[in-house]
PDB file of N, CA and C in Angstrom:
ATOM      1  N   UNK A   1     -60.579 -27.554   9.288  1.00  0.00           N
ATOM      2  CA  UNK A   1     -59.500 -28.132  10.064  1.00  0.00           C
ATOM      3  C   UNK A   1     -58.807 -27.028  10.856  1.00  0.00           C
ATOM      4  N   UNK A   2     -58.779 -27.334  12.056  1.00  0.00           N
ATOM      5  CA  UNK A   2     -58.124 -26.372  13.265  1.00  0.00           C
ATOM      6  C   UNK A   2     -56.140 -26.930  13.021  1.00  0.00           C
ATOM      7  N   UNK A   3     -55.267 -25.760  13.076  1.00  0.00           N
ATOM      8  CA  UNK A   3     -54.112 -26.351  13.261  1.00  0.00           C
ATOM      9  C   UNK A   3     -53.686 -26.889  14.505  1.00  0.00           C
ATOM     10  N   UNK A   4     -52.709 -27.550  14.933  1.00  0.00           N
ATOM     11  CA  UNK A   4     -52.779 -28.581  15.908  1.00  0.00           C
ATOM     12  C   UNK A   4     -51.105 -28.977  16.052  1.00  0.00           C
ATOM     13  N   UNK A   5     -50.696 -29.241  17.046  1.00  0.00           N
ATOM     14  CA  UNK A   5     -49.553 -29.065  17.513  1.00  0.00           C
ATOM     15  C   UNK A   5     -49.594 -30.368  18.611  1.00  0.00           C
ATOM     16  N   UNK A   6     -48.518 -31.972  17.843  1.00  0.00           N
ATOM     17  CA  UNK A   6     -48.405 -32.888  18.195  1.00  0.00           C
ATOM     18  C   UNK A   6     -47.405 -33.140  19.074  1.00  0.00           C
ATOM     19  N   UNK A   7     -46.648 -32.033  19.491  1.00  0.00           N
ATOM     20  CA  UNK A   7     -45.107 -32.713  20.400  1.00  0.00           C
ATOM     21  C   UNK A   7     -44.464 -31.074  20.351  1.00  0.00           C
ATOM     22  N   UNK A   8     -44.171 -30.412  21.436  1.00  0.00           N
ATOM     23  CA  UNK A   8     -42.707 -29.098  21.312  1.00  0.00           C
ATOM     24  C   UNK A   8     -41.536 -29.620  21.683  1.00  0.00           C
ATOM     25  N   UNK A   9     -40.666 -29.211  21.539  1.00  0.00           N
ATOM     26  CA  UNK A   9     -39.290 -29.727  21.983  1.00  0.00           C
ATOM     27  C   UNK A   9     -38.657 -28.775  21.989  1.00  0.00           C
ATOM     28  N   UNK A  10     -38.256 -28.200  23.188  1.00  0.00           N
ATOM     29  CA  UNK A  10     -37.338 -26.700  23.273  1.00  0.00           C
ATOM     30  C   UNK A  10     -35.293 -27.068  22.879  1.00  0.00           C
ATOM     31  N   UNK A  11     -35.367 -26.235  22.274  1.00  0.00           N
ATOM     32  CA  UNK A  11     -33.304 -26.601  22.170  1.00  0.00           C
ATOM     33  C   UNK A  11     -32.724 -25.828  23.113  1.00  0.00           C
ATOM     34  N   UNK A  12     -32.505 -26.390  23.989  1.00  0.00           N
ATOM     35  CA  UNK A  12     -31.682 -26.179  25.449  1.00  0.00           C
ATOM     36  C   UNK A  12     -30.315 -26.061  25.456  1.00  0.00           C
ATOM     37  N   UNK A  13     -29.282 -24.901  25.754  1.00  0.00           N
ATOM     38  CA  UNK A  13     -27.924 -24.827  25.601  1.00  0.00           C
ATOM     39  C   UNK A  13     -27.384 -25.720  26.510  1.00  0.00           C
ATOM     40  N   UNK A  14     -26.080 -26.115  26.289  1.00  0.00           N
ATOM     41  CA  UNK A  14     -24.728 -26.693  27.168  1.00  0.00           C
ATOM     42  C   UNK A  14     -23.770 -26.171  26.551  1.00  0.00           C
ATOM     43  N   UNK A  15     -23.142 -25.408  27.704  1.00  0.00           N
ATOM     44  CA  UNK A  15     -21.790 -24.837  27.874  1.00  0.00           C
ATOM     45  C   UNK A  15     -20.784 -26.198  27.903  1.00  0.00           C
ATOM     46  N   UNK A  16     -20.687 -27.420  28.362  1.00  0.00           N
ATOM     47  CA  UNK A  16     -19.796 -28.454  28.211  1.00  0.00           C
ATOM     48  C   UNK A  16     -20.534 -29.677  28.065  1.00  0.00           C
ATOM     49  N   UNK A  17     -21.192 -29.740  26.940  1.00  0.00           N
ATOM     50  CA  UNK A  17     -22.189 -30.952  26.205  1.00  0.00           C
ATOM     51  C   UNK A  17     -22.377 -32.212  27.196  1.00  0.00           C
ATOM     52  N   UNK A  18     -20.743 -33.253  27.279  1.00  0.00           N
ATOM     53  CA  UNK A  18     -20.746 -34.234  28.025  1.00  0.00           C
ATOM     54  C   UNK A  18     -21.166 -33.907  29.439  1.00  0.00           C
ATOM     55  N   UNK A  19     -20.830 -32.979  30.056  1.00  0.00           N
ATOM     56  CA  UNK A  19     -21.136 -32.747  31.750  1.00  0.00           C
ATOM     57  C   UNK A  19     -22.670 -32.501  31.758  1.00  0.00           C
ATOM     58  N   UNK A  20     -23.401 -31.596  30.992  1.00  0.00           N
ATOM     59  CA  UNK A  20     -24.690 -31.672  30.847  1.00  0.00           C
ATOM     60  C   UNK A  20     -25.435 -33.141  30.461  1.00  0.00           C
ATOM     61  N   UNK A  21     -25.060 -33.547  29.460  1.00  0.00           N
ATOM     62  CA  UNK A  21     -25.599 -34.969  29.367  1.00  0.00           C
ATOM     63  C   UNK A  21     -25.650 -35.626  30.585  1.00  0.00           C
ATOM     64  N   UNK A  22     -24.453 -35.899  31.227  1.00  0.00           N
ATOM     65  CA  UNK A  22     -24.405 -36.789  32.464  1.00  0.00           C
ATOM     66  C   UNK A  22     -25.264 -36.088  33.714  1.00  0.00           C
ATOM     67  N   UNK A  23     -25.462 -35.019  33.808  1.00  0.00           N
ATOM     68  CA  UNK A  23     -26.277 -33.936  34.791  1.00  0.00           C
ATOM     69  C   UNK A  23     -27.949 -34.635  34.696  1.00  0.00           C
ATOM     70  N   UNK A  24     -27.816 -34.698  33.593  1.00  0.00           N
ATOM     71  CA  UNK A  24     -29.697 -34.865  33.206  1.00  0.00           C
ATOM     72  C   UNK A  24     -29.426 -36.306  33.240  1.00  0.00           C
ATOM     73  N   UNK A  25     -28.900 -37.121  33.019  1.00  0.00           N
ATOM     74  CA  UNK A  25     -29.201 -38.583  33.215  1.00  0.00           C
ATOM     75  C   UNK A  25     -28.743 -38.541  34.620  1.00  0.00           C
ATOM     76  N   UNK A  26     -28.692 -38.370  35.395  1.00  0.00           N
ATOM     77  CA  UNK A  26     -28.037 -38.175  36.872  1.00  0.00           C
ATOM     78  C   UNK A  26     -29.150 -38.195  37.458  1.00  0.00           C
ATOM     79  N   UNK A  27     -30.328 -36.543  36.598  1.00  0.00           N
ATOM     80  CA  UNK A  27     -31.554 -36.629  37.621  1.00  0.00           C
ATOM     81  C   UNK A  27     -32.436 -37.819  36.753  1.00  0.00           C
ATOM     82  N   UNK A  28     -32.517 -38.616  36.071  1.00  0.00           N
ATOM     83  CA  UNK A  28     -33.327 -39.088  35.850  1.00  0.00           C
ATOM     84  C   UNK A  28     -33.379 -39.210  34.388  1.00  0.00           C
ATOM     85  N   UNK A  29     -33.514 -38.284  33.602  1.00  0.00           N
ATOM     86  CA  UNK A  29     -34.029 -38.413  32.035  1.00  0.00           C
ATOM     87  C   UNK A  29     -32.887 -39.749  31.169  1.00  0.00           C
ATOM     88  N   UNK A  30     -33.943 -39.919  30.713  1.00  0.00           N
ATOM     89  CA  UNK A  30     -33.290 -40.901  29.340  1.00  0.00           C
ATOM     90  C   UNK A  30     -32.779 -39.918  28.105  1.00  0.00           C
ATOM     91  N   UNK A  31     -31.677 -39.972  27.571  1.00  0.00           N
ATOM     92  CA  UNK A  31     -31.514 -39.656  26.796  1.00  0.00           C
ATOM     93  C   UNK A  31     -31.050 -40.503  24.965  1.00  0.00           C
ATOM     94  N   UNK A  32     -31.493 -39.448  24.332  1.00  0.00           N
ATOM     95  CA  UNK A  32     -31.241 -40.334  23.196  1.00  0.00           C
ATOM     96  C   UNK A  32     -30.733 -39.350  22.095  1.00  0.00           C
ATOM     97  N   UNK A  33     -30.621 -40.191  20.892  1.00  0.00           N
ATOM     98  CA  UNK A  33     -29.731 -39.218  19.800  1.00  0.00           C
ATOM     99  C   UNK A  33     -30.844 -38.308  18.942  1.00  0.00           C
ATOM    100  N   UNK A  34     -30.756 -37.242  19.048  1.00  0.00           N
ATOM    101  CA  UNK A  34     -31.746 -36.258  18.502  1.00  0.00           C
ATOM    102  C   UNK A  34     -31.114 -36.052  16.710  1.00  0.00           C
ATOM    103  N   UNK A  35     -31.541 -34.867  16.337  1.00  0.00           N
ATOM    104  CA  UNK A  35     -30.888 -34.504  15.304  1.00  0.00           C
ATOM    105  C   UNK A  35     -29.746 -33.826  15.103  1.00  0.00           C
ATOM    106  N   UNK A  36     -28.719 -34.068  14.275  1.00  0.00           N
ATOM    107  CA  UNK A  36     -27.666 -33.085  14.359  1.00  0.00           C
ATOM    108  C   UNK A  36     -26.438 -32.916  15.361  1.00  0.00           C
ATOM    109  N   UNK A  37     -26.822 -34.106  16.439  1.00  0.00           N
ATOM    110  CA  UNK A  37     -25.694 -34.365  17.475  1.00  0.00           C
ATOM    111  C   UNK A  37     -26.091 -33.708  18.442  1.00  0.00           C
ATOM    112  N   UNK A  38     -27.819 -33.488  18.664  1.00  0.00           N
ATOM    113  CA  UNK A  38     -28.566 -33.460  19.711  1.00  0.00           C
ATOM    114  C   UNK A  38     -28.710 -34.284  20.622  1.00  0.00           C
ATOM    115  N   UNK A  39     -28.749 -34.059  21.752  1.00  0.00           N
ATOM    116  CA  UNK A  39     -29.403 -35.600  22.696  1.00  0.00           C
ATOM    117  C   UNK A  39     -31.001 -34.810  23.239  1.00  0.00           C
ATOM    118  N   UNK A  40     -31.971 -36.316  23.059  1.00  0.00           N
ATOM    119  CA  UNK A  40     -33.629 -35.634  23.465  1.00  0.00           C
ATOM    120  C   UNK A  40     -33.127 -35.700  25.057  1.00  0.00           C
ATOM    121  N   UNK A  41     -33.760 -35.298  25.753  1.00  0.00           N
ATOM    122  CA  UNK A  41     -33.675 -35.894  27.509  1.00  0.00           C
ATOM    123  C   UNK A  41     -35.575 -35.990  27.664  1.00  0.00           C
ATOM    124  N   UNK A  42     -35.410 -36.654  28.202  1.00  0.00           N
ATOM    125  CA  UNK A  42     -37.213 -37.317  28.276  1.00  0.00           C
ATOM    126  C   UNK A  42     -37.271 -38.102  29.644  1.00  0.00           C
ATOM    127  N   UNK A  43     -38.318 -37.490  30.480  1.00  0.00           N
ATOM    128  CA  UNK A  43     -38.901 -37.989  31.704  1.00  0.00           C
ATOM    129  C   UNK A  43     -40.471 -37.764  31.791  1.00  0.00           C
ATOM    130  N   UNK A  44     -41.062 -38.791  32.154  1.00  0.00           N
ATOM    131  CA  UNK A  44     -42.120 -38.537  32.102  1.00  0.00           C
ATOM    132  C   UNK A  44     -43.098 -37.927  30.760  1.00  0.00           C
ATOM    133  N   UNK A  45     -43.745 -36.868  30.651  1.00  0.00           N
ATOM    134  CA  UNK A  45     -44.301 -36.848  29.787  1.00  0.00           C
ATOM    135  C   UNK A  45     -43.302 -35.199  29.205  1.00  0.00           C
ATOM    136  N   UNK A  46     -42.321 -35.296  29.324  1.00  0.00           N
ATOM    137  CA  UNK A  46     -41.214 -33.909  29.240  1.00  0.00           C
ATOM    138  C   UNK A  46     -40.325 -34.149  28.366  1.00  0.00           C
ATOM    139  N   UNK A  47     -39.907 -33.394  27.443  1.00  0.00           N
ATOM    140  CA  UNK A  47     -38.723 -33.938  26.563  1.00  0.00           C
ATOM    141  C   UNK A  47     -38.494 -32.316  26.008  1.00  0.00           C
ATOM    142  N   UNK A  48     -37.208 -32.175  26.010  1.00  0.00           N
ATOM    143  CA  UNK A  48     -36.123 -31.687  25.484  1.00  0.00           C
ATOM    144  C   UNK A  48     -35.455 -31.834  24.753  1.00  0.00           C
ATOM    145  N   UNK A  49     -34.692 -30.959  23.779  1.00  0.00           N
ATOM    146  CA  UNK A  49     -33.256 -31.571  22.778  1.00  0.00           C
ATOM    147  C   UNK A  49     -32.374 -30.242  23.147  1.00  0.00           C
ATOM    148  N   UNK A  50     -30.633 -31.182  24.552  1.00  0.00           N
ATOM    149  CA  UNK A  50     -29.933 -30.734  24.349  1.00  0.00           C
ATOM    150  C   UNK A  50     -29.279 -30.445  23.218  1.00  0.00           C
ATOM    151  N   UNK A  51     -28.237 -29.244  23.082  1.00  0.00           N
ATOM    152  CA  UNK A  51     -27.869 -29.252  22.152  1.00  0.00           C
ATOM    153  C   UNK A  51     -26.127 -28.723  22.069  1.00  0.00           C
ATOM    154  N   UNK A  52     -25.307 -28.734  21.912  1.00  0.00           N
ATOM    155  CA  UNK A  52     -23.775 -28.662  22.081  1.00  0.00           C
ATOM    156  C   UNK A  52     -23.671 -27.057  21.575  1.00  0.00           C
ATOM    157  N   UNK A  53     -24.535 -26.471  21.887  1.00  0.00           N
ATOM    158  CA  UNK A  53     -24.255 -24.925  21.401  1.00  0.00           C
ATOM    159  C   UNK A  53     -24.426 -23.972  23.010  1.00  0.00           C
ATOM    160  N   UNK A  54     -23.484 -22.696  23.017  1.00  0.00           N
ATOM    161  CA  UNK A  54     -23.771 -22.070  24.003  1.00  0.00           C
ATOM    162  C   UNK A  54     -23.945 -20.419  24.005  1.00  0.00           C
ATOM    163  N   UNK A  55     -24.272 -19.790  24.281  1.00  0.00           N
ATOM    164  CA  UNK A  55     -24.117 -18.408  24.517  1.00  0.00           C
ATOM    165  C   UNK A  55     -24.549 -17.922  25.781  1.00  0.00           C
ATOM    166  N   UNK A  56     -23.866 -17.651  26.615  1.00  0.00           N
ATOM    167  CA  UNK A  56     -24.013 -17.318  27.866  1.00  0.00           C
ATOM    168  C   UNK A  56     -24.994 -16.150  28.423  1.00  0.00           C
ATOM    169  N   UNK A  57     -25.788 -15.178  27.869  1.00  0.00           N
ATOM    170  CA  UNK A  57     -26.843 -14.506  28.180  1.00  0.00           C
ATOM    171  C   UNK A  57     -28.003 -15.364  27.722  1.00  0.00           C
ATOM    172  N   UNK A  58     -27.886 -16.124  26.690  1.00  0.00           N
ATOM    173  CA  UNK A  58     -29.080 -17.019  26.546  1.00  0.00           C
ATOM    174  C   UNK A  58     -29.316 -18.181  27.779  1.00  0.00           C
ATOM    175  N   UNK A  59     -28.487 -18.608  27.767  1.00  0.00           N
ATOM    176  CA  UNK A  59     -28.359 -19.377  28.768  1.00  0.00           C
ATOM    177  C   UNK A  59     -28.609 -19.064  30.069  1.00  0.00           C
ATOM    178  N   UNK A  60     -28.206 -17.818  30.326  1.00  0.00           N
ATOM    179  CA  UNK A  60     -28.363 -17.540  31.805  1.00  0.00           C
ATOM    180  C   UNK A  60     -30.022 -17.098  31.583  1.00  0.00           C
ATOM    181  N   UNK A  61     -30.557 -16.964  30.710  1.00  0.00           N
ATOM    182  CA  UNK A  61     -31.838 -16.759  30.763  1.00  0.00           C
ATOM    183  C   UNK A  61     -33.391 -17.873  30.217  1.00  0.00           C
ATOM    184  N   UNK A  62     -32.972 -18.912  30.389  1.00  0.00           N
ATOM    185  CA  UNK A  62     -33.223 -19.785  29.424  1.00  0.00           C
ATOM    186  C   UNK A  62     -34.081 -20.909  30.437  1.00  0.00           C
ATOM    187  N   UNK A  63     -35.269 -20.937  30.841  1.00  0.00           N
ATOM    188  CA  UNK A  63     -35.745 -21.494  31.765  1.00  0.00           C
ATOM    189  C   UNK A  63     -36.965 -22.455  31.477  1.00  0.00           C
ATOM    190  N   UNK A  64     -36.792 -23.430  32.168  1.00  0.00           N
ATOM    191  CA  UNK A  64     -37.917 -24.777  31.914  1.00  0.00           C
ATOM    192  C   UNK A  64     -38.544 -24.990  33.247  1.00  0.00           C
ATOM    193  N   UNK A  65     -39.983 -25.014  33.130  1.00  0.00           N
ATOM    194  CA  UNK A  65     -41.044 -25.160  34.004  1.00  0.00           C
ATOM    195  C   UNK A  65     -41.210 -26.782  34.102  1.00  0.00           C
ATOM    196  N   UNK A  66     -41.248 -27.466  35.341  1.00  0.00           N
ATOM    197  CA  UNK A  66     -41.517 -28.810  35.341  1.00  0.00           C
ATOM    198  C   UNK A  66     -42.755 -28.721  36.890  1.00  0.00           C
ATOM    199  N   UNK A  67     -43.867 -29.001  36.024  1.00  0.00           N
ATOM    200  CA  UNK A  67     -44.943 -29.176  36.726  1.00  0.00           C
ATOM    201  C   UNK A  67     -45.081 -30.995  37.673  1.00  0.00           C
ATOM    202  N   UNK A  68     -44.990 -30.890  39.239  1.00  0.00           N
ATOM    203  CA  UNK A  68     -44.314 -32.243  39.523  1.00  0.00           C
ATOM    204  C   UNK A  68     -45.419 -32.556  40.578  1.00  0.00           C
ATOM    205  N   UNK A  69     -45.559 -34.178  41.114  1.00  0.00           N
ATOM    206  CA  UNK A  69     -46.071 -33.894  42.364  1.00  0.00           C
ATOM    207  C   UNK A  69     -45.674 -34.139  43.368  1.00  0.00           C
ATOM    208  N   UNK A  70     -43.995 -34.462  43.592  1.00  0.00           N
ATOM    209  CA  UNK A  70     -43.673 -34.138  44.999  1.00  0.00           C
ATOM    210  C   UNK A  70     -42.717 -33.339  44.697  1.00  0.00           C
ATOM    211  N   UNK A  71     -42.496 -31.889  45.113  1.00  0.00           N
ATOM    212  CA  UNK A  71     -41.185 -30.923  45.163  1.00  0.00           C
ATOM    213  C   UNK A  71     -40.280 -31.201  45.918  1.00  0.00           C
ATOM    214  N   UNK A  72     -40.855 -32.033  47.234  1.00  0.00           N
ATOM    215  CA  UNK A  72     -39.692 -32.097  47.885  1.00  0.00           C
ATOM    216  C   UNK A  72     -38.605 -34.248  47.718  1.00  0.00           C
ATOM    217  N   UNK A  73     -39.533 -34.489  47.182  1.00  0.00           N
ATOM    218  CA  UNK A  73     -39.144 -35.762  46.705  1.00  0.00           C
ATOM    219  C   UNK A  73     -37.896 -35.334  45.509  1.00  0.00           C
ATOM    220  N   UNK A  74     -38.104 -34.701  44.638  1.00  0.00           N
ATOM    221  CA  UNK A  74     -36.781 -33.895  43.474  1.00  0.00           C
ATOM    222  C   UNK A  74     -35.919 -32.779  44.264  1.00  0.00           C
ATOM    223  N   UNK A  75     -36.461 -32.246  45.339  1.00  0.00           N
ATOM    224  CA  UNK A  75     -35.012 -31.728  46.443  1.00  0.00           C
ATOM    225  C   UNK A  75     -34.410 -32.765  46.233  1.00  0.00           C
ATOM    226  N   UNK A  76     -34.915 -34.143  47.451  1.00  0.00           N
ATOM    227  CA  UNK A  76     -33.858 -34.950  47.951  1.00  0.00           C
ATOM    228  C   UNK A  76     -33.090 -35.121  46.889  1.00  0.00           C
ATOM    229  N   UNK A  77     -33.380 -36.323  45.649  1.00  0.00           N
ATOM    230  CA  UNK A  77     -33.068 -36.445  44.535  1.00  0.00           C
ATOM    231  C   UNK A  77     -32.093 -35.628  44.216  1.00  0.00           C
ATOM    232  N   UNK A  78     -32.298 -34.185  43.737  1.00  0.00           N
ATOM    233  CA  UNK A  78     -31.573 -33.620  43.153  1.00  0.00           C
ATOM    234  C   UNK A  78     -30.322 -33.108  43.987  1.00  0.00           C
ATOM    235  N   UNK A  79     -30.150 -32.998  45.381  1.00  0.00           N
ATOM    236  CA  UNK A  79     -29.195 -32.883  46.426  1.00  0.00           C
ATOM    237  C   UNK A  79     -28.561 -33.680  46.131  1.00  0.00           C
ATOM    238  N   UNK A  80     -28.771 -35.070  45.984  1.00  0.00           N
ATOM    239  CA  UNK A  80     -28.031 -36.635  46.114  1.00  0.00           C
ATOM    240  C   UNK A  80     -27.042 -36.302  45.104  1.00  0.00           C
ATOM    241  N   UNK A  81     -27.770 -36.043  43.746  1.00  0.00           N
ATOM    242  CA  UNK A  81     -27.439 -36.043  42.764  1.00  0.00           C
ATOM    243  C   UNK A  81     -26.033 -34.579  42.425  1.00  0.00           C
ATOM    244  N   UNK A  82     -25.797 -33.863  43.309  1.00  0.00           N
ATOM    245  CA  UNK A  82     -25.371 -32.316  43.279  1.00  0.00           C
ATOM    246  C   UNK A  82     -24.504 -33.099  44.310  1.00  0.00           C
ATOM    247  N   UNK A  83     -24.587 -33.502  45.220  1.00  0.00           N
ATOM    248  CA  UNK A  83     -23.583 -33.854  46.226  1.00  0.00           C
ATOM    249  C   UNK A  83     -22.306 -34.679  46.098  1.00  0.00           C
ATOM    250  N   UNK A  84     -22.981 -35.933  44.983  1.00  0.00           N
ATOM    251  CA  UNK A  84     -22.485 -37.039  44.583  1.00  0.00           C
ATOM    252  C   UNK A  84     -21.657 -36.672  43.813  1.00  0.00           C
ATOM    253  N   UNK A  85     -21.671 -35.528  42.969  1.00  0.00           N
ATOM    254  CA  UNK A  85     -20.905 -35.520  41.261  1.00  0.00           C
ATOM    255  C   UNK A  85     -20.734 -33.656  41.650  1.00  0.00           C
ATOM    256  N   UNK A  86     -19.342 -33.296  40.074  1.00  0.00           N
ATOM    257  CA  UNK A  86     -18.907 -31.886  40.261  1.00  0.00           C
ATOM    258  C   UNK A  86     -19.662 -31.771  38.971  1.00  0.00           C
ATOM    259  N   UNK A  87     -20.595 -30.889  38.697  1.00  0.00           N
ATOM    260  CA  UNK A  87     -21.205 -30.495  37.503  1.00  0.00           C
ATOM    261  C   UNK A  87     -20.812 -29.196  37.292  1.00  0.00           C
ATOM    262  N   UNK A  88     -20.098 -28.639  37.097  1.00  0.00           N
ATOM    263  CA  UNK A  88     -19.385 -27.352  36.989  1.00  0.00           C
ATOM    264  C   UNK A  88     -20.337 -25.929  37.517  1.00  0.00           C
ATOM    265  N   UNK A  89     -21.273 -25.489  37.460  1.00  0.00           N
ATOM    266  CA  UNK A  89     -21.836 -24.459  38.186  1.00  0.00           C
ATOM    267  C   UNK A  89     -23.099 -24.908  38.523  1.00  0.00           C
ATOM    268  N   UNK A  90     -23.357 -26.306  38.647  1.00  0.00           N
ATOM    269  CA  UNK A  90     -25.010 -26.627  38.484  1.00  0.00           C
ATOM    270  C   UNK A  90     -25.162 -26.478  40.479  1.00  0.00           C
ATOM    271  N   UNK A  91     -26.325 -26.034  40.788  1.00  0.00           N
ATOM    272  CA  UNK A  91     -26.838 -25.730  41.930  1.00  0.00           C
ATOM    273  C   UNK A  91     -28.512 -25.605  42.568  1.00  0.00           C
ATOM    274  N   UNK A  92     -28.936 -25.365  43.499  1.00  0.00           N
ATOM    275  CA  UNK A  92     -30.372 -26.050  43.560  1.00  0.00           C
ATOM    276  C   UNK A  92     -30.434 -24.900  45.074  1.00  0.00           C
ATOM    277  N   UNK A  93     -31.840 -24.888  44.811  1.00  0.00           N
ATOM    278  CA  UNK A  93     -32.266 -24.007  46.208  1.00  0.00           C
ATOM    279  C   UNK A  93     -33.061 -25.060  47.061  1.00  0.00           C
ATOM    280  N   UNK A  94     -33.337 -24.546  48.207  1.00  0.00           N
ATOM    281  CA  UNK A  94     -33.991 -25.381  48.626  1.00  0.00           C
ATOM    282  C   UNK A  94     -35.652 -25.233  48.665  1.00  0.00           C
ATOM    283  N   UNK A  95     -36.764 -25.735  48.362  1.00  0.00           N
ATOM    284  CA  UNK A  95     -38.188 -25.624  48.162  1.00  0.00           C
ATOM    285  C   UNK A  95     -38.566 -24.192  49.253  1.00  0.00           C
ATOM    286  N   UNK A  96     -39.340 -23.662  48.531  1.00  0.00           N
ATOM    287  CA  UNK A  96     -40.001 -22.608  49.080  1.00  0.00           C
ATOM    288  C   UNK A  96     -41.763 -22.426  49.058  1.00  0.00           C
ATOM    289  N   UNK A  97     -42.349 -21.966  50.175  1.00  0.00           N
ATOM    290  CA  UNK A  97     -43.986 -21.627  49.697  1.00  0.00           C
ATOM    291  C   UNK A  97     -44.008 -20.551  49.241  1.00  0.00           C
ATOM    292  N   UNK A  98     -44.792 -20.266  47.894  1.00  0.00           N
ATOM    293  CA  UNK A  98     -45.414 -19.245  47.563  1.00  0.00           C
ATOM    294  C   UNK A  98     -46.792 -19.456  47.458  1.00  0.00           C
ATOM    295  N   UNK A  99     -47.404 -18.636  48.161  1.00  0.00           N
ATOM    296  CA  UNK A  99     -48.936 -18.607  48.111  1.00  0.00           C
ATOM    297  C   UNK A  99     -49.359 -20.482  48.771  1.00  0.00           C
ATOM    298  N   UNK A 100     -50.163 -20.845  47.978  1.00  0.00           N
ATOM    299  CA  UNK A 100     -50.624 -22.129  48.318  1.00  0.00           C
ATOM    300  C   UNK A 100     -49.061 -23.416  46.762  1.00  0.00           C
ATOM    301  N   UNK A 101     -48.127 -22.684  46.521  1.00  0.00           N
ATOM    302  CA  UNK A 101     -47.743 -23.522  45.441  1.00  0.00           C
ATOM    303  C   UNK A 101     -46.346 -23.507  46.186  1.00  0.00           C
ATOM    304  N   UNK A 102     -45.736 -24.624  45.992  1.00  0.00           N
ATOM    305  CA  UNK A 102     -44.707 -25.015  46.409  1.00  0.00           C
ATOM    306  C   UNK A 102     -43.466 -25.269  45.340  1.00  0.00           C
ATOM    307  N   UNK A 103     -42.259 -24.311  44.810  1.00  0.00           N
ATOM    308  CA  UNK A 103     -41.340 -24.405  43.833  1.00  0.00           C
ATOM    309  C   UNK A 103     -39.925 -24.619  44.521  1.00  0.00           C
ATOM    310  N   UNK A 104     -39.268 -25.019  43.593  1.00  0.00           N
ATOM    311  CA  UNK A 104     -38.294 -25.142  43.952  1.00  0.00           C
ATOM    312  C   UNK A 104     -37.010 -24.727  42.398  1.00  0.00           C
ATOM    313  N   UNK A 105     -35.643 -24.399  43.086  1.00  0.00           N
ATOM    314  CA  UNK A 105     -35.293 -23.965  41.599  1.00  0.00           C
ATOM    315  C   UNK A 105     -33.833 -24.600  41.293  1.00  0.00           C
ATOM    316  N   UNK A 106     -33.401 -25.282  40.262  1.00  0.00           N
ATOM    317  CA  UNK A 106     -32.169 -25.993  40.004  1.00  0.00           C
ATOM    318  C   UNK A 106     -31.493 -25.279  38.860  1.00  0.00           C
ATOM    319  N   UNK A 107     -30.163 -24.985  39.033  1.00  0.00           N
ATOM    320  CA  UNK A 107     -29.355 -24.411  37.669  1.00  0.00           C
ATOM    321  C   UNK A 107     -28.752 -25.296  37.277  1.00  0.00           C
ATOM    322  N   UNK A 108     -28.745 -25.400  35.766  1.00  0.00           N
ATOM    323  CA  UNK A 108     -28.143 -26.608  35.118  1.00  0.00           C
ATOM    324  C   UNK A 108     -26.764 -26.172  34.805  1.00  0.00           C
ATOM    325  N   UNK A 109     -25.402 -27.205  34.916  1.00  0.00           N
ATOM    326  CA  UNK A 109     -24.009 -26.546  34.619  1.00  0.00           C
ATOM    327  C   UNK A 109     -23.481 -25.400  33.967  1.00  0.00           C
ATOM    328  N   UNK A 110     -24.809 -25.171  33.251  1.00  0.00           N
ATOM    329  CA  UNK A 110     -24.163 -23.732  31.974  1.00  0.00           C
ATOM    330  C   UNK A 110     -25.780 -22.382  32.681  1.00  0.00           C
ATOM    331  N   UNK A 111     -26.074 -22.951  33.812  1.00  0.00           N
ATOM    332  CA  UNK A 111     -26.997 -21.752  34.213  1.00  0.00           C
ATOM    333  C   UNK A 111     -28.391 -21.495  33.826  1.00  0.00           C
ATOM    334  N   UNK A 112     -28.902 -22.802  32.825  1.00  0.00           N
ATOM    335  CA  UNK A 112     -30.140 -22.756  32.546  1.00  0.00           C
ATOM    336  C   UNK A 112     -30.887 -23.372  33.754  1.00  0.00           C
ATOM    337  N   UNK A 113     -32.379 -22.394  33.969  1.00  0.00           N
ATOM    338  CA  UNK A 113     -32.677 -22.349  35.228  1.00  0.00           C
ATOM    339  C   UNK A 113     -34.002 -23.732  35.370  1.00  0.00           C
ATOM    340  N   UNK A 114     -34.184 -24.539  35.654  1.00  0.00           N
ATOM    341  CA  UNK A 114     -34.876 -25.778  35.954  1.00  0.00           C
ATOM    342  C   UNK A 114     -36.154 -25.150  36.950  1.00  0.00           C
ATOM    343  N   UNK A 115     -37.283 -24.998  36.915  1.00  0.00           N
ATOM    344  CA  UNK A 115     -37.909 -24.705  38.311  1.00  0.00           C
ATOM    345  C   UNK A 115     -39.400 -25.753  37.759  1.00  0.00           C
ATOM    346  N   UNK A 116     -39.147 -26.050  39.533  1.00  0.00           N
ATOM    347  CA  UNK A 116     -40.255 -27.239  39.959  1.00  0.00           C
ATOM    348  C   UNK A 116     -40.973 -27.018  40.547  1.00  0.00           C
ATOM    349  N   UNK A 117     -42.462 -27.159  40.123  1.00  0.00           N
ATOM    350  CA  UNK A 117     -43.569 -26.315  40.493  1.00  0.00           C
ATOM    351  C   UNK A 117     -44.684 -27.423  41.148  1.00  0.00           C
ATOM    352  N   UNK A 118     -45.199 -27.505  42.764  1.00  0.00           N
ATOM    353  CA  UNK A 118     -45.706 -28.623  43.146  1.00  0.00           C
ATOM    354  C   UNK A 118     -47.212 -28.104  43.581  1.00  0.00           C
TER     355      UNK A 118
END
């Protein structure tokens, strides 16, 4: 028997729990009650467990890859979504080419870095 690995789930900081929650259901994810007064956030085949804990060098370093297929379809989206509402430091670049791959990069309210890879 080979060992085998059914599901990861990274624990993702928030600097202000509720504003993050509403950030990620904003772009999209469902969220639900994790363990411990976690929320999962789940889109697509992606899931996460926020978590109400923070430390600010972790955080500012703390980054999730979302492999997508339109980058610039989650610009618009995520503009709408940044324009519409004050998420306390959350911010978004606008899509760039590198090489033949097309990314784009979103900071979540407490600075964890989102990048969308098309």
């Amino acid at each position: 028997m080979n060992p085998s690995i059914k599901q990861l789930v990274v624990y993702t900081p928030a600097e202000n729990f509720e504003v993050s929650k509403a950030f990620y259901a904003a772009l999209g994810f469902t969220l639900s009650e994790g363990w411990g007064g976690t929320m999962d956030c789940t889109l697509g085949g992606a899931t996460f467990r926020l978590q109400n804990y923070y430390v600010k060098d972790w955080a500012e370093n703390f980054m999730m890859k979302f492999d997508v297929e339109d980058v610039d379809a989650w610009y618009s989206h995520a503009k709408q979504v940044l324009d519409a509402n004050n998420y306390d430091n959350a911010r978004m670049d606008k899509p760039e080419m590198i090489g033949d791959t097309k990314i784009m990069h979103i900071w979540d309210p407490c600075g964890v870095l989102l990048i969308f890879i098309q």
